[in-house]
PDB file of N, CA and C in Angstrom:
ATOM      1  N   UNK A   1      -6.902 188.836 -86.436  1.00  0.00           N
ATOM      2  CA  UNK A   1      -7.434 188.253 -87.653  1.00  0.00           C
ATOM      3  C   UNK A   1      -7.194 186.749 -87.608  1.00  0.00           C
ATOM      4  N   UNK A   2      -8.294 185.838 -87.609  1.00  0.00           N
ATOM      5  CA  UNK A   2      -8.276 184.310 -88.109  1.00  0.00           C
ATOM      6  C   UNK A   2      -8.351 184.253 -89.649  1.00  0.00           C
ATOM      7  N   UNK A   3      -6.924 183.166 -89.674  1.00  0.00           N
ATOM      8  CA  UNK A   3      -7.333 182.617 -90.942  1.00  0.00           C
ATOM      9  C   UNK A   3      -7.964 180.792 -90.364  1.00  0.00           C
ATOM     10  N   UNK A   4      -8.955 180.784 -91.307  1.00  0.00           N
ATOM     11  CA  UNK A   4      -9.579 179.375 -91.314  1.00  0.00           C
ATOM     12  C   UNK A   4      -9.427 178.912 -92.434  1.00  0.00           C
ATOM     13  N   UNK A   5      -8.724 177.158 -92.406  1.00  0.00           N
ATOM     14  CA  UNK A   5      -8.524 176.883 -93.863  1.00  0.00           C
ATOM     15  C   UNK A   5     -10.015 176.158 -94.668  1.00  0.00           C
ATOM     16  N   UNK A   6      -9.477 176.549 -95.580  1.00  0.00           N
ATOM     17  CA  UNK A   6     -11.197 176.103 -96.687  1.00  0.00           C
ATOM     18  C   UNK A   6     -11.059 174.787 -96.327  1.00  0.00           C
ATOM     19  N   UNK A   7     -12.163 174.108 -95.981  1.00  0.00           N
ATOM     20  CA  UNK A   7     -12.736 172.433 -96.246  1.00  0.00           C
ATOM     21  C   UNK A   7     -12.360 172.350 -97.559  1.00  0.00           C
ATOM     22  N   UNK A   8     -11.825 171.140 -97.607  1.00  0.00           N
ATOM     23  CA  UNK A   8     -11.786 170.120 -98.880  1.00  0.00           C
ATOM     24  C   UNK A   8     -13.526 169.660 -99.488  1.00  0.00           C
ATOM     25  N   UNK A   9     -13.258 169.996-100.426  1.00  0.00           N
ATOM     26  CA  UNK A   9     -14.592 169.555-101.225  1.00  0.00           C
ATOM     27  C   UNK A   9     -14.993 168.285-101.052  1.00  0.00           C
ATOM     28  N   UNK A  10     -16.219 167.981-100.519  1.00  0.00           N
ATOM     29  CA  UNK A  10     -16.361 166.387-100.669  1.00  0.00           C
ATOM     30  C   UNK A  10     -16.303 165.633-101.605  1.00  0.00           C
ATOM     31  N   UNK A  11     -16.347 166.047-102.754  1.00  0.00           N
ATOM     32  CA  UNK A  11     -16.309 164.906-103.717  1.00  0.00           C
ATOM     33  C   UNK A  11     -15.117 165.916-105.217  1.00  0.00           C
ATOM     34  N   UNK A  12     -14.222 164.829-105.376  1.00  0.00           N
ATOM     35  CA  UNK A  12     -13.254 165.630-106.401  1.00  0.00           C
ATOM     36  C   UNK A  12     -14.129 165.959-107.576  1.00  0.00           C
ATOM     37  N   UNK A  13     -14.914 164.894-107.769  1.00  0.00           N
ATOM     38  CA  UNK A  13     -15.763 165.545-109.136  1.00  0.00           C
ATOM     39  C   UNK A  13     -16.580 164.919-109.545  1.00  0.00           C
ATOM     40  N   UNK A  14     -17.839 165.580-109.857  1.00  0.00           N
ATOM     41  CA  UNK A  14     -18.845 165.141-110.270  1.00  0.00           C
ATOM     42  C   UNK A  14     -19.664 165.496-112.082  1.00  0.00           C
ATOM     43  N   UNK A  15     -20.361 164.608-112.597  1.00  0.00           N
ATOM     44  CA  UNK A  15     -20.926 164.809-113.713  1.00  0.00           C
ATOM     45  C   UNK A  15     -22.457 164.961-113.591  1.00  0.00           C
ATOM     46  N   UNK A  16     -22.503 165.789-114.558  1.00  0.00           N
ATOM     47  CA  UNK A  16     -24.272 166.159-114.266  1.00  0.00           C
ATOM     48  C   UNK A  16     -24.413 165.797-115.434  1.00  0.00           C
ATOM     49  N   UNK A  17     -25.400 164.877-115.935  1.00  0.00           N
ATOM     50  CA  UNK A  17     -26.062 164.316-116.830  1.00  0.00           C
ATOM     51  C   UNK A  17     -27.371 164.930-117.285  1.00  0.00           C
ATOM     52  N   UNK A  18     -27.884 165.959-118.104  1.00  0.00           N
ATOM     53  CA  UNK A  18     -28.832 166.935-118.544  1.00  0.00           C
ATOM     54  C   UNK A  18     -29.173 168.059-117.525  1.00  0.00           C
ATOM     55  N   UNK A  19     -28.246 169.305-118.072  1.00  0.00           N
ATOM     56  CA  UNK A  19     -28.567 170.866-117.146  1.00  0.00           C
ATOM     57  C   UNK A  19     -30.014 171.066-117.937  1.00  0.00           C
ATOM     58  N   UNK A  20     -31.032 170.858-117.436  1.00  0.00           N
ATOM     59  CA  UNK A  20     -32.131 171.547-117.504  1.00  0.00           C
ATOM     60  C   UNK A  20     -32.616 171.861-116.339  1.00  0.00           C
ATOM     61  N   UNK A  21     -33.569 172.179-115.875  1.00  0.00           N
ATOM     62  CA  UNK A  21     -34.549 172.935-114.864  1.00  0.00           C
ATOM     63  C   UNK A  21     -33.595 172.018-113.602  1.00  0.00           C
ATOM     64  N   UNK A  22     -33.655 170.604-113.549  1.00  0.00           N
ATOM     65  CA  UNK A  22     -33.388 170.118-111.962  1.00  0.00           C
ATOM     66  C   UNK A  22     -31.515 169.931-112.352  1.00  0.00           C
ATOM     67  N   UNK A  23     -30.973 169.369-113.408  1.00  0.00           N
ATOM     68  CA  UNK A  23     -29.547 169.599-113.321  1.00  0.00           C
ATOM     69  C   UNK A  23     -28.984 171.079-113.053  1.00  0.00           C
ATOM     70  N   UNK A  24     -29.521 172.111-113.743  1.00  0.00           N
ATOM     71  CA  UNK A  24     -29.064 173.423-113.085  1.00  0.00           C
ATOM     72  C   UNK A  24     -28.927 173.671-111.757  1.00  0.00           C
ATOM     73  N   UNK A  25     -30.026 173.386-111.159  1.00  0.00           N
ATOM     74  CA  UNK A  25     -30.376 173.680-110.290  1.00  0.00           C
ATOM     75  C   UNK A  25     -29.802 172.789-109.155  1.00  0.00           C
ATOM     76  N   UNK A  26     -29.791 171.752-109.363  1.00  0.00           N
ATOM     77  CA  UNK A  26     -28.041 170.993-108.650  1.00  0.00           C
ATOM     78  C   UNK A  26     -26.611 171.115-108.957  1.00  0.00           C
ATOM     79  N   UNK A  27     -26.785 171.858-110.568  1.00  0.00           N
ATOM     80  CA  UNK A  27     -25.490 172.375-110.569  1.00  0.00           C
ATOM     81  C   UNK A  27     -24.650 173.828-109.700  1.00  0.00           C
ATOM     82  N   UNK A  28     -26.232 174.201-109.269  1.00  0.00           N
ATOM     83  CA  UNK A  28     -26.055 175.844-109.078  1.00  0.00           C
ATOM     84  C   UNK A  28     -25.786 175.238-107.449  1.00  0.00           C
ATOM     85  N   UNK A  29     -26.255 174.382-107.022  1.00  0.00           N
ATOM     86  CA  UNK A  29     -26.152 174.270-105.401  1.00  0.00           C
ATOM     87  C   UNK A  29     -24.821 173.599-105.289  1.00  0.00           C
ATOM     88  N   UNK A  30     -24.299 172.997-106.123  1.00  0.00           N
ATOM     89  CA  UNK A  30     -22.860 172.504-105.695  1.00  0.00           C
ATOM     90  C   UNK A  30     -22.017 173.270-105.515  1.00  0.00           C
ATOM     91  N   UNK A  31     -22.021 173.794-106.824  1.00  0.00           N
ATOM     92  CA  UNK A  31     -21.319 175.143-106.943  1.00  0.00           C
ATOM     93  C   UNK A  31     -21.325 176.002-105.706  1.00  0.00           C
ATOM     94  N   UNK A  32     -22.918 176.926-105.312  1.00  0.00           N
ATOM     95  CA  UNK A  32     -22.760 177.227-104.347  1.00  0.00           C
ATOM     96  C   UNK A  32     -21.692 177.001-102.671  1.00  0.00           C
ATOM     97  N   UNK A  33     -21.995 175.615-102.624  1.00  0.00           N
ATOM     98  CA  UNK A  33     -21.939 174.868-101.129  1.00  0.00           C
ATOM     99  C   UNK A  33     -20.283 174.604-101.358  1.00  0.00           C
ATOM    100  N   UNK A  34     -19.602 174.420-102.792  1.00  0.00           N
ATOM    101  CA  UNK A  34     -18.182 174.290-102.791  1.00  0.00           C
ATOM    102  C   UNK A  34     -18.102 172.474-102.474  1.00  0.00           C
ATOM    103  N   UNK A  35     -19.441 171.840-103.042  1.00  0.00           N
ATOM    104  CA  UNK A  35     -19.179 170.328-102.719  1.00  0.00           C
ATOM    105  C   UNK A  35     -18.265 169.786-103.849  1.00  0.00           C
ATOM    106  N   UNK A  36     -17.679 170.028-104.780  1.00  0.00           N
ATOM    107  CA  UNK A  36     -16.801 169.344-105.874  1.00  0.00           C
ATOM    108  C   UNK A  36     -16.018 170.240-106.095  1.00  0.00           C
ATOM    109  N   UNK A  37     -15.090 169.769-106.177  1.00  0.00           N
ATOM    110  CA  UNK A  37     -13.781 170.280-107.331  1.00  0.00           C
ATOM    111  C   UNK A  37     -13.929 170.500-108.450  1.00  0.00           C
ATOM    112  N   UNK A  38     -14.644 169.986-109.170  1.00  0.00           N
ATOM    113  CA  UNK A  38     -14.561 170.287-110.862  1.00  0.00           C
ATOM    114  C   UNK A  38     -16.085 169.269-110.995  1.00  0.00           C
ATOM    115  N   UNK A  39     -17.005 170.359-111.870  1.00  0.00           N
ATOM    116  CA  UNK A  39     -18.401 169.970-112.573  1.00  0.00           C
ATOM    117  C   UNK A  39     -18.421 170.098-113.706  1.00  0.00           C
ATOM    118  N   UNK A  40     -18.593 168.555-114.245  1.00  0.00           N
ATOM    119  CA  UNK A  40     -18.320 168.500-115.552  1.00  0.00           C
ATOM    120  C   UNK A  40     -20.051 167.891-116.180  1.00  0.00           C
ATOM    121  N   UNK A  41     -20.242 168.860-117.045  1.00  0.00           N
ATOM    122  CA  UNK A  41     -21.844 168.580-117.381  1.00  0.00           C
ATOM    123  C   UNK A  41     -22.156 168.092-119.532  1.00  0.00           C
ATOM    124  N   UNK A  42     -22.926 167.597-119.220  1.00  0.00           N
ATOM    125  CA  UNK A  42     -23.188 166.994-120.575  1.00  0.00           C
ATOM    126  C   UNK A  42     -25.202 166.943-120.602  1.00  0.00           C
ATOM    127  N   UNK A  43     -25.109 167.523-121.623  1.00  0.00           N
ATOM    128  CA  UNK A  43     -26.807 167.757-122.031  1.00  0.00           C
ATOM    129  C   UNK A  43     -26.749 167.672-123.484  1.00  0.00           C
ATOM    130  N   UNK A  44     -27.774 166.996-124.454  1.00  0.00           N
ATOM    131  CA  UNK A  44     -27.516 166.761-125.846  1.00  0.00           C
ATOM    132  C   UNK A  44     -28.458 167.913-126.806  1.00  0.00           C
ATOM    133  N   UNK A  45     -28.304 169.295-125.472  1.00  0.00           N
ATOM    134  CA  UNK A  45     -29.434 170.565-126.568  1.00  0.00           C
ATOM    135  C   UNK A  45     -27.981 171.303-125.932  1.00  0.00           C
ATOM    136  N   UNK A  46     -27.550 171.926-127.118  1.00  0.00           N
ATOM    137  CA  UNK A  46     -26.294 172.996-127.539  1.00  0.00           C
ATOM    138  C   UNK A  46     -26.905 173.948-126.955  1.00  0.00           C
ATOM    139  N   UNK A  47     -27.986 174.488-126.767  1.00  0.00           N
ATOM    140  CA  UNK A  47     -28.656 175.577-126.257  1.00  0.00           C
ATOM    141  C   UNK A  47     -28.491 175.442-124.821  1.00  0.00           C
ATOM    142  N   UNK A  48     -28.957 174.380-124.202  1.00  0.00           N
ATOM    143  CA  UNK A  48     -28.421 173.869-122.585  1.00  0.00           C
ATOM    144  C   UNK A  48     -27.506 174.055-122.121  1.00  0.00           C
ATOM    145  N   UNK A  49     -26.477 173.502-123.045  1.00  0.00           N
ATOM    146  CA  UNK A  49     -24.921 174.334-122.665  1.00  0.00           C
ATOM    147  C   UNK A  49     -24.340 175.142-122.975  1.00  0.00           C
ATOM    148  N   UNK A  50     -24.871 175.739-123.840  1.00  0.00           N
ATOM    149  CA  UNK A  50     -24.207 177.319-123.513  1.00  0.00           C
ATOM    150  C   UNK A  50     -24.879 178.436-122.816  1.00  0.00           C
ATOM    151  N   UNK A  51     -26.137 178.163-122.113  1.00  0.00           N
ATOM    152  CA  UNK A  51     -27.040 178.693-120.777  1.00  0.00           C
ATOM    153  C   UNK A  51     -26.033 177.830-119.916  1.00  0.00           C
ATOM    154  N   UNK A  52     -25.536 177.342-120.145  1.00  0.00           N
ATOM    155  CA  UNK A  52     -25.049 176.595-118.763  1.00  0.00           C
ATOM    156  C   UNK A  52     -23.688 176.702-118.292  1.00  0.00           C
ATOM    157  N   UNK A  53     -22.811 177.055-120.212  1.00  0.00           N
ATOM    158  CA  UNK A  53     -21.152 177.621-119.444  1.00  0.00           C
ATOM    159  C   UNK A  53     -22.003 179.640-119.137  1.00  0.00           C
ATOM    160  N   UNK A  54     -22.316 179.651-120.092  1.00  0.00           N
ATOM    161  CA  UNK A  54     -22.546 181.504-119.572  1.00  0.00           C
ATOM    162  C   UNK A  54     -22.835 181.725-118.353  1.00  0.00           C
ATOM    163  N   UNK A  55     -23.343 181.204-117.308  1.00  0.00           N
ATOM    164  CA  UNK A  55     -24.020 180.939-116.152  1.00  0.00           C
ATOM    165  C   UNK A  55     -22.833 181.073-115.116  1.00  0.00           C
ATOM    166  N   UNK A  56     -22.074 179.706-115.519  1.00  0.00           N
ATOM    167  CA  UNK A  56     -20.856 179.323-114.552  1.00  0.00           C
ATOM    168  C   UNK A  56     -20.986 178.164-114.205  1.00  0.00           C
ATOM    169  N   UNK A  57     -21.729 177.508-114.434  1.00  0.00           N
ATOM    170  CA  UNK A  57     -22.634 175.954-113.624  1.00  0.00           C
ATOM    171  C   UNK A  57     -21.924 174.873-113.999  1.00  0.00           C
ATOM    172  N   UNK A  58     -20.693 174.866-114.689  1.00  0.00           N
ATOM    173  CA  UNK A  58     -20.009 173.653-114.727  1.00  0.00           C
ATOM    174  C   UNK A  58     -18.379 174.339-115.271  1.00  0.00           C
ATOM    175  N   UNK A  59     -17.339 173.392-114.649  1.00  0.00           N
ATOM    176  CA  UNK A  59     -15.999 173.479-115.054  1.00  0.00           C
ATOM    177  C   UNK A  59     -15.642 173.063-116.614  1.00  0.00           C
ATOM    178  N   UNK A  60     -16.221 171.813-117.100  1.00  0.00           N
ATOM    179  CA  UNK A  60     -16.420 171.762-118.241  1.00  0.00           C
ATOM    180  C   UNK A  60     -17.892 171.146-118.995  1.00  0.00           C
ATOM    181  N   UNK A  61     -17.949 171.633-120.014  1.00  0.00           N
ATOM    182  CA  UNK A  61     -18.887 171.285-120.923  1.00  0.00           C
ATOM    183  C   UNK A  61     -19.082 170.385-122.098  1.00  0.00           C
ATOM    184  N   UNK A  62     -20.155 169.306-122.386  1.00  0.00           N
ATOM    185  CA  UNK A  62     -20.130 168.513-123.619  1.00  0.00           C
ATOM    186  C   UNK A  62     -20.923 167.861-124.031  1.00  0.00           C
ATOM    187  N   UNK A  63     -21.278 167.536-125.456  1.00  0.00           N
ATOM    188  CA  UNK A  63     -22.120 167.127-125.284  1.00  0.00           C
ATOM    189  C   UNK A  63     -22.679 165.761-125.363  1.00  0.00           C
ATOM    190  N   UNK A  64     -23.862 165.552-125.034  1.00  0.00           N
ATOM    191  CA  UNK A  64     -24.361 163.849-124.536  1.00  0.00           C
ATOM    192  C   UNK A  64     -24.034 162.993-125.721  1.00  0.00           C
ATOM    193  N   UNK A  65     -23.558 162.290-125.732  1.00  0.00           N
ATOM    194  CA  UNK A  65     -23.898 161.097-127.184  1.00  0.00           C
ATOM    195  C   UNK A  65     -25.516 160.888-127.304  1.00  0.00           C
ATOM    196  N   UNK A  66     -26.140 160.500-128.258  1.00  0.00           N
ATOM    197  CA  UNK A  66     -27.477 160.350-128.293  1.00  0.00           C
ATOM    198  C   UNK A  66     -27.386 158.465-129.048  1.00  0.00           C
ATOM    199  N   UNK A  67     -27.786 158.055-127.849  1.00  0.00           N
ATOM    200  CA  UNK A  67     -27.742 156.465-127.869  1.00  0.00           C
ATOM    201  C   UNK A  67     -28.214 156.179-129.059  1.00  0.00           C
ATOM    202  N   UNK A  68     -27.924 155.217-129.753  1.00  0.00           N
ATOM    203  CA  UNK A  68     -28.394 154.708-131.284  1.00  0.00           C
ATOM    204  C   UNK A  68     -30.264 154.216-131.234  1.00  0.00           C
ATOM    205  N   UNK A  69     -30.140 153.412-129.994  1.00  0.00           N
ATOM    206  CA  UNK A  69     -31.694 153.011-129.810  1.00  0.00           C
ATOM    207  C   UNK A  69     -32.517 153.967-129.913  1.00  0.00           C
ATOM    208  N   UNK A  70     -32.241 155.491-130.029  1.00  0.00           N
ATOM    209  CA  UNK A  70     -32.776 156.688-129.610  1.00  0.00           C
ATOM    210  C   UNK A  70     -33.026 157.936-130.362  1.00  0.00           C
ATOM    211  N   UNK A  71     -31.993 157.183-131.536  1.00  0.00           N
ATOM    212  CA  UNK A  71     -31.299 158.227-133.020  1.00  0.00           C
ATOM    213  C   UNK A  71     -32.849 157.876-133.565  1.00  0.00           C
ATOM    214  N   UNK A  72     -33.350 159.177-134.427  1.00  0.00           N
ATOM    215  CA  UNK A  72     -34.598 159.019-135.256  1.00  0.00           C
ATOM    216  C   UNK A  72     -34.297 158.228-136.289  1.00  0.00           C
ATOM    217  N   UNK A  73     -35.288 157.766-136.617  1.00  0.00           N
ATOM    218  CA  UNK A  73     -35.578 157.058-138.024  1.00  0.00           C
ATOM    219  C   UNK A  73     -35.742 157.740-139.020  1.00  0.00           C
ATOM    220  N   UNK A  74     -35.156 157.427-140.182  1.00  0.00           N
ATOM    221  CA  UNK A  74     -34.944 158.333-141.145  1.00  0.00           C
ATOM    222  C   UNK A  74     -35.190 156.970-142.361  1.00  0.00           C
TER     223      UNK A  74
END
């Protein structure tokens, strides 16, 4: 029996800036490949992230600030 030790993750940690269709889907391949230590994701639809901790696709979750230039007019 070989033991082989696990590669070190290339990067200690990364942030994914909106899990939708293409952040998932880079979240799901990091994950996969074991490239980070800890994926920490932020999307500003509550619905995004909690498809996204139920999943597994990030270590932690939160959500985006929504820039003032960007806040509706009221």
């Amino acid at each position: 029996m070989t033991s082989e030790a696990t590669p070190a993750p290339m990067f200690q940690r990364i942030a994914i800036i909106g899990i939708g269709l293409i952040g998932s889907s880079i979240a799901r391949a990091v994950r996969t490949r074991g490239l980070a230590g800890h994926i920490a994701i932020a999307d500003r639809s509550a619905d995004h992230l909690e498809r996204a901790e139920a999943l597994g696709l990030g270590d932690s979750c939160m959500p985006a600030p929504t820039p003032r230039s960007w806040a509706p007019i009221s």
